[in-house]
C-alpha atoms as a PDB file:
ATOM      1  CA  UNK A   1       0.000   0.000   0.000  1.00  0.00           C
ATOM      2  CA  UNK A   2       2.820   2.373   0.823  1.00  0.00           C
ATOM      3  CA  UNK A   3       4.735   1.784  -2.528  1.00  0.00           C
ATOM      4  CA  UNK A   4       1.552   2.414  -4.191  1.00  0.00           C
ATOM      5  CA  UNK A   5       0.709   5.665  -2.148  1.00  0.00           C
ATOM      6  CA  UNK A   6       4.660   6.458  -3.228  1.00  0.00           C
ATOM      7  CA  UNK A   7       4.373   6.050  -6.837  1.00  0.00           C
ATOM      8  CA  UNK A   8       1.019   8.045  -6.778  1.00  0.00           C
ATOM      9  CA  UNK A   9       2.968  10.717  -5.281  1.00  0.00           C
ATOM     10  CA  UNK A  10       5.560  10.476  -7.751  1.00  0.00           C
ATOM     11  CA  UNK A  11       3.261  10.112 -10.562  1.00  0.00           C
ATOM     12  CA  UNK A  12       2.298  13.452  -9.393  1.00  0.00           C
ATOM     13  CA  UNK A  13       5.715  14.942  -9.367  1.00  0.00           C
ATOM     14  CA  UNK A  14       6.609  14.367 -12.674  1.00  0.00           C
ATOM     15  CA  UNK A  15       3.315  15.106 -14.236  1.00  0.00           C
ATOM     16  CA  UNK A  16       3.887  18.744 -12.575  1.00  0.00           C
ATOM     17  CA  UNK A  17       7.419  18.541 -13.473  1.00  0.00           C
ATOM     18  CA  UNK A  18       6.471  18.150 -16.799  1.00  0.00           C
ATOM     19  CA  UNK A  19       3.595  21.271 -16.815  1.00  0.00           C
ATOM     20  CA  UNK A  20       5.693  23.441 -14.964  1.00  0.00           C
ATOM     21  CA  UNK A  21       8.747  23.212 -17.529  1.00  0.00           C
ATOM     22  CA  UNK A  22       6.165  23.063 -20.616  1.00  0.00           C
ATOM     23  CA  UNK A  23       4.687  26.654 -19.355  1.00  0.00           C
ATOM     24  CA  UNK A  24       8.159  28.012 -18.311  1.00  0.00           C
ATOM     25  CA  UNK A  25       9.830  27.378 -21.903  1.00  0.00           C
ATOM     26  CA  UNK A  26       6.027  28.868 -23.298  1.00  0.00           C
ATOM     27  CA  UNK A  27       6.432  31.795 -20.725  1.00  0.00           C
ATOM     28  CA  UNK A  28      10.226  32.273 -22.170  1.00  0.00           C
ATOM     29  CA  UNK A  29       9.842  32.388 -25.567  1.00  0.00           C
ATOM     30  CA  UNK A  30       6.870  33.684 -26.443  1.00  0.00           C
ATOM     31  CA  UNK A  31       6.692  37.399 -26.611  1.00  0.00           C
ATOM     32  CA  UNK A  32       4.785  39.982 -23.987  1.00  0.00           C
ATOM     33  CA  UNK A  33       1.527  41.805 -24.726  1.00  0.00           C
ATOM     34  CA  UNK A  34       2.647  44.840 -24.570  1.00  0.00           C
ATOM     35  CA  UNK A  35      -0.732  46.791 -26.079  1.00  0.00           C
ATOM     36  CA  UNK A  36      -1.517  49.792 -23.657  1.00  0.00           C
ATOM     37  CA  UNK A  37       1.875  49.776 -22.053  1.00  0.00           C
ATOM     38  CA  UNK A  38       4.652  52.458 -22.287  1.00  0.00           C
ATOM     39  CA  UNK A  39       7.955  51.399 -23.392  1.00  0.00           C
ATOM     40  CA  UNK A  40       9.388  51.305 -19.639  1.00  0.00           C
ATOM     41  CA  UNK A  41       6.746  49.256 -18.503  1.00  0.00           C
ATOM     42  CA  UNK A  42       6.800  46.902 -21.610  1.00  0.00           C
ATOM     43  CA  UNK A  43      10.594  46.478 -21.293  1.00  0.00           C
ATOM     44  CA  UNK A  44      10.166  45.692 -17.474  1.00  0.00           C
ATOM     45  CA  UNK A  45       7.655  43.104 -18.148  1.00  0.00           C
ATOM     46  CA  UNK A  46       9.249  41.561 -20.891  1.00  0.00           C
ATOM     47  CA  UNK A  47      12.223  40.938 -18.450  1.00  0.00           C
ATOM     48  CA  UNK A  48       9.782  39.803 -15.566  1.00  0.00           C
ATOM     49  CA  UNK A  49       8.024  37.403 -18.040  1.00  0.00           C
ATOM     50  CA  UNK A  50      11.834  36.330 -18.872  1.00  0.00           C
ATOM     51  CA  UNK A  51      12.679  35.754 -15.459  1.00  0.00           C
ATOM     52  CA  UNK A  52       9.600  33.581 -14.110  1.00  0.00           C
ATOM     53  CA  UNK A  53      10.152  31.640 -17.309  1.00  0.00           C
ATOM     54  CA  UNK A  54      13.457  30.803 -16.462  1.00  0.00           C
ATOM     55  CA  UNK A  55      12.592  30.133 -13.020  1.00  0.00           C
ATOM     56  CA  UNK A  56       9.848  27.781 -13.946  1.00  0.00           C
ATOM     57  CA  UNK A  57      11.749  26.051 -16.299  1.00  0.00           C
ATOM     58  CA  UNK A  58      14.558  25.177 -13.089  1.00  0.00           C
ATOM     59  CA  UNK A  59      11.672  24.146 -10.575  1.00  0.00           C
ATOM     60  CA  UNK A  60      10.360  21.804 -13.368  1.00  0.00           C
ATOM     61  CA  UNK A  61      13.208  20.358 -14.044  1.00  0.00           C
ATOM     62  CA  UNK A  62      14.067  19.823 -10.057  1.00  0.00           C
ATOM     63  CA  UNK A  63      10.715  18.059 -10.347  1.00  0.00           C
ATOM     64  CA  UNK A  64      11.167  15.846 -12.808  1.00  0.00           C
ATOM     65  CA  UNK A  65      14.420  15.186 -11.050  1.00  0.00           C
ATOM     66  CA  UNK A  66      13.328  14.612  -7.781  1.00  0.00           C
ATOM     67  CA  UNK A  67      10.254  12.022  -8.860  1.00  0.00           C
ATOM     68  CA  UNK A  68      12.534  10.328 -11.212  1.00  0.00           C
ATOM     69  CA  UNK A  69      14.826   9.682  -8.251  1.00  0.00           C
ATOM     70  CA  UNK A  70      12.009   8.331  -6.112  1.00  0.00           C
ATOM     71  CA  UNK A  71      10.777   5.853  -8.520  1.00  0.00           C
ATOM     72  CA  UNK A  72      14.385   4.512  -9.128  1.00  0.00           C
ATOM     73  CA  UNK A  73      14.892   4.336  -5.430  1.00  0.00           C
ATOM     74  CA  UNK A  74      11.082   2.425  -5.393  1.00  0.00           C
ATOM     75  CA  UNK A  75      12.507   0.069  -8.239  1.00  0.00           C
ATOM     76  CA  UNK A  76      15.916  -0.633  -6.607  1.00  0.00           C
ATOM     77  CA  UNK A  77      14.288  -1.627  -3.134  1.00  0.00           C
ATOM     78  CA  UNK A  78      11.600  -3.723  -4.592  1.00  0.00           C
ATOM     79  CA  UNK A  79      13.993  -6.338  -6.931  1.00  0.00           C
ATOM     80  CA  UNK A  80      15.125  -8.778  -4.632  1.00  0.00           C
ATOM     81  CA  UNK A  81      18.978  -9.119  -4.161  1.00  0.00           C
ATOM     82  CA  UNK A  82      20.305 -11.791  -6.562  1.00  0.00           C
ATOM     83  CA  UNK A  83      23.918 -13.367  -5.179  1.00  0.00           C
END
């Protein structure tokens, strides 16, 4: 029941892994709105967008990390040791 609960969890993990760094390269590359916006403000959110692109894009990736960790660590402990 545990390892079950476990790779629920990390089920879970990667599939937000896997948003997170889909909407943080979308957030990086695609341009800003910048329609009613002065230049200053435009060019400041055009680096913000930047920014919390790259930052999702890192979290997502230490995501997908972290889950793919746990279910090798799952896989390793369930095999039975062969001598």
């Amino acid at each position: 029941m545990t390892r079950a609960a476990l790779l629920g969890l990390c089920g879970g993990i990667l599939l937000g892994g896997l948003f997170l760094l889909g909407v943080g390269i979308k957030t990086s590359l695609s341009p800003a709105d910048c329609t009613d916006l002065s230049e200053v403000e435009c060019s400041f959110r055009r680096d913000a967008d930047q920014e919390m692109g790259r930052m999702q894009v890192i979290v997502g990736c230490g995501l997908l990390a972290l889950g793919a960790a746990v279910v090798v660590l799952l896989r390793s402990k369930a095999r039975p040791a062969s001598s």
